[in-house]
C-alpha atoms as a PDB file:
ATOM      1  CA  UNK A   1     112.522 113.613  94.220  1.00  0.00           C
ATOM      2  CA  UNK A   2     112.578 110.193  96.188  1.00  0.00           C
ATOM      3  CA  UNK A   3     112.866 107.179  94.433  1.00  0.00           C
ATOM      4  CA  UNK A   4     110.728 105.392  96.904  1.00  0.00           C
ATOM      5  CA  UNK A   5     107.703 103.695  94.709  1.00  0.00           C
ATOM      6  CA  UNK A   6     106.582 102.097  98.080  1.00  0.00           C
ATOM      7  CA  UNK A   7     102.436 102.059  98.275  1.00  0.00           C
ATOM      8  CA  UNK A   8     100.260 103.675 100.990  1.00  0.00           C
ATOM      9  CA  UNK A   9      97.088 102.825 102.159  1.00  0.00           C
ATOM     10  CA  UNK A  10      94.636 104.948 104.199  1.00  0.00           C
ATOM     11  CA  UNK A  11      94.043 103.396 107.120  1.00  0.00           C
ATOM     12  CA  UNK A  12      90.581 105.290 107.269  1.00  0.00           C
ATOM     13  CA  UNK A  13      88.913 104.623 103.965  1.00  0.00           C
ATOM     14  CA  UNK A  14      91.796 101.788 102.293  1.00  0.00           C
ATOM     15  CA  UNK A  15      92.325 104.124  99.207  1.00  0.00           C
ATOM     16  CA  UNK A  16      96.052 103.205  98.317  1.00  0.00           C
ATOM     17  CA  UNK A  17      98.335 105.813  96.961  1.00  0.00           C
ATOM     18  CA  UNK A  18     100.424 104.511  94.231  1.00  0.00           C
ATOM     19  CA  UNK A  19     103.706 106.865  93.342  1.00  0.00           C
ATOM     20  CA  UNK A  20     103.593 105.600  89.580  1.00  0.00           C
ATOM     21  CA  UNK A  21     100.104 106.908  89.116  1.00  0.00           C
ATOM     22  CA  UNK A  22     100.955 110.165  90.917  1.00  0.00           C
ATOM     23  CA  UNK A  23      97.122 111.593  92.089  1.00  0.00           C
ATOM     24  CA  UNK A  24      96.260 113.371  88.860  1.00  0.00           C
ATOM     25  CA  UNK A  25      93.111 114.958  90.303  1.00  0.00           C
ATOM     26  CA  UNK A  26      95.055 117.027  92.681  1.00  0.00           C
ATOM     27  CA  UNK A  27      98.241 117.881  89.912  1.00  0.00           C
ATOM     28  CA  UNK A  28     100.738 115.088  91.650  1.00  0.00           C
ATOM     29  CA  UNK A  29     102.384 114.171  88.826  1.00  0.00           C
ATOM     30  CA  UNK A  30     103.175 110.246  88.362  1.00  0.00           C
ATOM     31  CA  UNK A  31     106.848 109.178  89.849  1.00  0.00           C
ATOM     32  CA  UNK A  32     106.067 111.202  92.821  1.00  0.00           C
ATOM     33  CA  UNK A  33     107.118 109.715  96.138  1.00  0.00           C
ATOM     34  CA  UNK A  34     104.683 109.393  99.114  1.00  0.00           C
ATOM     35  CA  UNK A  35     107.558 111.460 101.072  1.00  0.00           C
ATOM     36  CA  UNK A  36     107.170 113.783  98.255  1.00  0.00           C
ATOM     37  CA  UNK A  37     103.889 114.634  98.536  1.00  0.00           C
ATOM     38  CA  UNK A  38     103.561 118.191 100.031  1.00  0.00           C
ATOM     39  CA  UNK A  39     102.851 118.270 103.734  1.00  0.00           C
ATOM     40  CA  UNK A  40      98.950 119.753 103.226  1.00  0.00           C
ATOM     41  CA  UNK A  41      98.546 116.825 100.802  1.00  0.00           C
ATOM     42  CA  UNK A  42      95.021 114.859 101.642  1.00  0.00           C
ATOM     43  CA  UNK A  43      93.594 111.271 100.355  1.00  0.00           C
ATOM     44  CA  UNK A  44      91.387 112.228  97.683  1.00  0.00           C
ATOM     45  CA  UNK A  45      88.298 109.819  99.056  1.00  0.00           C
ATOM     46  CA  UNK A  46      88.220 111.139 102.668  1.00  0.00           C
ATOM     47  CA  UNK A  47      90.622 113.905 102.871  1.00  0.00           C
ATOM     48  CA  UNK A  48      92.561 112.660 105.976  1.00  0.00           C
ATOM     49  CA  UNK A  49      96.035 113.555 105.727  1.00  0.00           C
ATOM     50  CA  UNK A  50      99.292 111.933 105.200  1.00  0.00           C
ATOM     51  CA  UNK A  51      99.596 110.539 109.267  1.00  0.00           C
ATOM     52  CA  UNK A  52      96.915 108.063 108.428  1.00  0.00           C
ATOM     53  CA  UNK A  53      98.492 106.230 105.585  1.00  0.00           C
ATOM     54  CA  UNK A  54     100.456 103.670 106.235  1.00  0.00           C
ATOM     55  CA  UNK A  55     103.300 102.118 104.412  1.00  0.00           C
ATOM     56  CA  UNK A  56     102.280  98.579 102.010  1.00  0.00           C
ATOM     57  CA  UNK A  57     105.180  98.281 100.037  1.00  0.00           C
ATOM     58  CA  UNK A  58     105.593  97.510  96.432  1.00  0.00           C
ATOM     59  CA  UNK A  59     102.909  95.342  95.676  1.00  0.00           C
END
């Protein structure tokens, strides 16, 4: 596992993926890199996938 905790945004609806809350709803557990997430991972609000998030940083 990466220890990246860098933020991503989706640059179509602005949900923000957060590695220390993980994306419960869809069993990522928290701690869990964005580089982590597995490749057919999609935002949870508009079910894009990972190519249109892009990197905030630790906010």
């Amino acid at each position: 596992m990466s220890k990246n905790q860098d933020k991503y945004r989706c640059e179509v609806c602005g949900y923000e993926y957060d590695p220390a809350i993980g994306d419960p709803e869809n069993d990522i557990e928290p701690g869990t890199a964005f580089e982590d997430l597995p490749d057919d991972w999609l935002c949870p609000l508009c079910h894009v996938g990972k190519e249109r998030f892009v990197n905030i940083g630790v906010e």
